[in-house]
Protein backbone atom coordinates (compact mmCIF):
# COMPACT_ATOMS: atom_id res chain seq x y z
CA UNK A 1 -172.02 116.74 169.38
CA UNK A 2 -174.25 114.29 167.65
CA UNK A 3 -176.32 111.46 169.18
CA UNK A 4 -176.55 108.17 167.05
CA UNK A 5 -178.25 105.49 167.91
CA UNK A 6 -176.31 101.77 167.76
CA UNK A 7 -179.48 99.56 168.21
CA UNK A 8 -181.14 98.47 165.26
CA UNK A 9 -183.46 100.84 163.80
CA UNK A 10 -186.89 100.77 162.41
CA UNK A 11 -187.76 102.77 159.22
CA UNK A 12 -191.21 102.24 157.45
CA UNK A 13 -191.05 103.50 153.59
CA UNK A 14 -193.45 105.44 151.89
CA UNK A 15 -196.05 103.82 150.05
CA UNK A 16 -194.27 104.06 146.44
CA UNK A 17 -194.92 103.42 142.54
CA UNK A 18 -193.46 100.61 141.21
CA UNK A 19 -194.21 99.86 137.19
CA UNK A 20 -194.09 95.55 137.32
CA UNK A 21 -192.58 94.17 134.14
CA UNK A 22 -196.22 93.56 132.92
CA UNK A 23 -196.53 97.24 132.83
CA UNK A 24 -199.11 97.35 135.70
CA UNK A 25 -198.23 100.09 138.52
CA UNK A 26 -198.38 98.36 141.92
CA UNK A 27 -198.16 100.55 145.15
CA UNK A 28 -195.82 99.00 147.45
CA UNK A 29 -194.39 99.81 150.48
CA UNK A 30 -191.96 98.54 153.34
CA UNK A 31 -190.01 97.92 156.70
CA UNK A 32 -186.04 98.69 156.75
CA UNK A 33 -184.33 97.64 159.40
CA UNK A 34 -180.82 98.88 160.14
CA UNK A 35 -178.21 99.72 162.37
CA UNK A 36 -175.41 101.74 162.26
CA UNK A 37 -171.97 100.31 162.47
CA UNK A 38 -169.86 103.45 162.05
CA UNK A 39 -171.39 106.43 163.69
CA UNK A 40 -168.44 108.69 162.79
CA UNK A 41 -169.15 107.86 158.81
CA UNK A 42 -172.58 107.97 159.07
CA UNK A 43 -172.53 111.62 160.52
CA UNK A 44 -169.51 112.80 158.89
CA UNK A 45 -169.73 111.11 155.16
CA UNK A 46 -173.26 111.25 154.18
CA UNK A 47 -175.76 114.57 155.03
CA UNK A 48 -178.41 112.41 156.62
CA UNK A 49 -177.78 109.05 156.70
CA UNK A 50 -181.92 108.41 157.84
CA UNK A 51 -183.01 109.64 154.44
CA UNK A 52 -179.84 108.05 152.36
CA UNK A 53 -180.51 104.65 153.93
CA UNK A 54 -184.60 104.98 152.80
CA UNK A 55 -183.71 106.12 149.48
CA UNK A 56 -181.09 103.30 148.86
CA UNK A 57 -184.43 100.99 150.21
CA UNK A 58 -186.65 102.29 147.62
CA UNK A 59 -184.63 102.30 144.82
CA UNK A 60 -183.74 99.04 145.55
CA UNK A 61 -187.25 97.98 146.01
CA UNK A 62 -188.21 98.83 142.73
CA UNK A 63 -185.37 97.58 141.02
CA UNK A 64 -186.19 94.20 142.53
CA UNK A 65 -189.92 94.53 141.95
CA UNK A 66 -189.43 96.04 138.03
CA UNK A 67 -188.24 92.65 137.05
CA UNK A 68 -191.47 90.83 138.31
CA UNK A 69 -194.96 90.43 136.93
CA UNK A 70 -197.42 91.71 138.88
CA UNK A 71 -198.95 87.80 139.35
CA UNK A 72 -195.49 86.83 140.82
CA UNK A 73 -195.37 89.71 143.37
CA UNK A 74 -198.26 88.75 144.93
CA UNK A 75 -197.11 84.83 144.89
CA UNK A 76 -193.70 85.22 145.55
CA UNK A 77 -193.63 88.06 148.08
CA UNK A 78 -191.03 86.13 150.64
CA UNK A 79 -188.85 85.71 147.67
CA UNK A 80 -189.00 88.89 146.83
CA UNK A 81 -188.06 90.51 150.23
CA UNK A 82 -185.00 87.83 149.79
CA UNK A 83 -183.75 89.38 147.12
CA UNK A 84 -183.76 92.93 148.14
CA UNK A 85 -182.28 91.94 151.76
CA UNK A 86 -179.61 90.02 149.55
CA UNK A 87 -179.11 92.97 147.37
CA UNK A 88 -178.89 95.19 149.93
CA UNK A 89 -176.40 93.53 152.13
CA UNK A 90 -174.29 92.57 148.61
CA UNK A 91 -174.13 97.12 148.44
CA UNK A 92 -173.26 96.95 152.91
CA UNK A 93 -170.35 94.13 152.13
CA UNK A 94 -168.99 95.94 149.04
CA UNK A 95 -168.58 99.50 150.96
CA UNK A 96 -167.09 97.57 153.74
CA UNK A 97 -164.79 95.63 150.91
CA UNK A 98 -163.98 99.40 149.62
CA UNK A 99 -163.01 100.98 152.90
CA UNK A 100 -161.11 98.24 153.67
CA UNK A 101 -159.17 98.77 150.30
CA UNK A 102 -158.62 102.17 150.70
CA UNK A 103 -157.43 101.60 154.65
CA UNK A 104 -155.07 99.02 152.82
CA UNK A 105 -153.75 101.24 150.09
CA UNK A 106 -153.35 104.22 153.19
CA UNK A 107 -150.79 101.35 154.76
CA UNK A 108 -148.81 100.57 151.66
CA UNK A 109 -148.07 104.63 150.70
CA UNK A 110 -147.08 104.99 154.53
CA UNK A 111 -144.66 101.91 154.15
CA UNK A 112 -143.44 103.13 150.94
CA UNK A 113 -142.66 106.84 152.52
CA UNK A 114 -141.15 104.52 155.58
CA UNK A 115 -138.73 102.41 152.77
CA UNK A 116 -137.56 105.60 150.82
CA UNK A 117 -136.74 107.86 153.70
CA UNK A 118 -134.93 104.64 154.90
CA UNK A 119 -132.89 103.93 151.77
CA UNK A 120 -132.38 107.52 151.99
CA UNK A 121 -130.64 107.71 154.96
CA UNK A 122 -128.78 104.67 154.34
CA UNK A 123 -127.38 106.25 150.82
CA UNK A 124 -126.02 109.27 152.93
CA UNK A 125 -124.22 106.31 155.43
CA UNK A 126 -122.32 103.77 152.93
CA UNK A 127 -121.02 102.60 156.87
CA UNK A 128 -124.84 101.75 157.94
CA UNK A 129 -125.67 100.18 154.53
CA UNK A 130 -122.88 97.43 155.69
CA UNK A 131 -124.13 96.94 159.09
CA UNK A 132 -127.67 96.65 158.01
CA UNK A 133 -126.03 93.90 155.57
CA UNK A 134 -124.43 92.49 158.35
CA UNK A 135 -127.42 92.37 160.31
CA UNK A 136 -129.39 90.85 157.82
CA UNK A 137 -126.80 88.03 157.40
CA UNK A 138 -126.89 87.00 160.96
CA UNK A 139 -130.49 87.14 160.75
CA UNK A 140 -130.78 84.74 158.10
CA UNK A 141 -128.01 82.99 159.38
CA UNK A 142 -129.93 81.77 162.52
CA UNK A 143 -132.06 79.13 159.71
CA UNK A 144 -129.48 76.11 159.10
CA UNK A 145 -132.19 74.21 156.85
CA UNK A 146 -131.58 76.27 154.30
CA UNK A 147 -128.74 77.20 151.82
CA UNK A 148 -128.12 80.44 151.49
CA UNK A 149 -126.70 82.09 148.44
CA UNK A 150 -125.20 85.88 149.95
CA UNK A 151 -124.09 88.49 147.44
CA UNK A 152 -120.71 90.25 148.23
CA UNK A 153 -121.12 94.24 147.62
CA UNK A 154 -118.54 95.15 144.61
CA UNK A 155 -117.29 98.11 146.90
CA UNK A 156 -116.08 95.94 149.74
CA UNK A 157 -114.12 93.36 146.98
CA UNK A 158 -112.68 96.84 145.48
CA UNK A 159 -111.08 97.97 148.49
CA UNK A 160 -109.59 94.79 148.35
CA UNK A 161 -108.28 94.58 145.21
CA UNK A 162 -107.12 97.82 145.05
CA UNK A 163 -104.82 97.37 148.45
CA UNK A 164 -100.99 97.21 147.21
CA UNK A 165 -99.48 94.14 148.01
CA UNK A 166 -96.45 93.48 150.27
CA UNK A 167 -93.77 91.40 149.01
CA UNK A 168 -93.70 88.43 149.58
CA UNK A 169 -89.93 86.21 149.29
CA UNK A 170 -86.86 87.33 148.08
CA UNK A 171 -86.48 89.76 145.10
């Protein structure tokens, strides 16, 4: 068993490099704070999610900071810890965006399964093909405000058709 803590955590960040678009190196550091939504994941999916959520920080950091002059770091620092918050949360919401695609795509393939075992057993039963039909039509047939346009299967017309006649009047 693993413990994981749910509050929001505290992390300060090394003191790091960062080479300023002016070419001047600036030592920067910084506060994260976190918390984990999805213990499972964050024990199970990444080997230490402490050190992966610092490293994403840094990185980030000096991404941000790259793009700035060293004159605008120092001026601009709220702006600056803006913009990697912003960029930070944009990497949280597209993970969440992902997992919820893949959970998505999981349903679909199960539904899909779900449809061709179904058609499958209906193939082997030409008998429950027809009452499914059936049930479908009273289904839809429970909507008056609508017209509805119901096509006849060509193997119930054929038994029809292919019936011999009785005669009918004198011969």
């Amino acid at each position: 068993m693993v413990r994981v803590d749910l509050r929001v955590v505290t992390m300060d960040v090394e003191p790091k490099d960062v080479i300023s678009r002016d070419n001047v190196s600036v030592k920067v550091n910084a506060v994260i704070f976190f918390r984990v939504v999805a213990p499972d994941k964050a024990i199970i999916q990444v080997e230490d999610y402490l050190m992966a959520t610092s490293q994403l920080a840094q990185t980030t950091l000096r991404v941000v900071l790259g793009k700035h002059e060293l004159d605008e770091m120092l001026a601009e620092r709220e702006r600056l810890n803006l913009d990697v918050q912003q960029i930070l949360d944009a990497q949280a919401e597209a993970e969440r965006e992902r997992r919820a695609k893949v959970i998505h795509a999981e349903g679909e393939k199960q539904a899909a399964v779900a449809l061709l075992e179904a058609a499958q057993m209906l193939a082997q039963q030409p008998e429950a093909l027809q009452l499914r039909y059936l049930q479908t039509m009273t289904q839809v047939a429970g909507d008056r405000a609508s017209t509805i346009v119901l096509p006849l299967p060509m193997d119930l017309l054929a038994r029809l058709v292919d019936k011999p006649r009785a005669p009918t009047g004198p011969v």
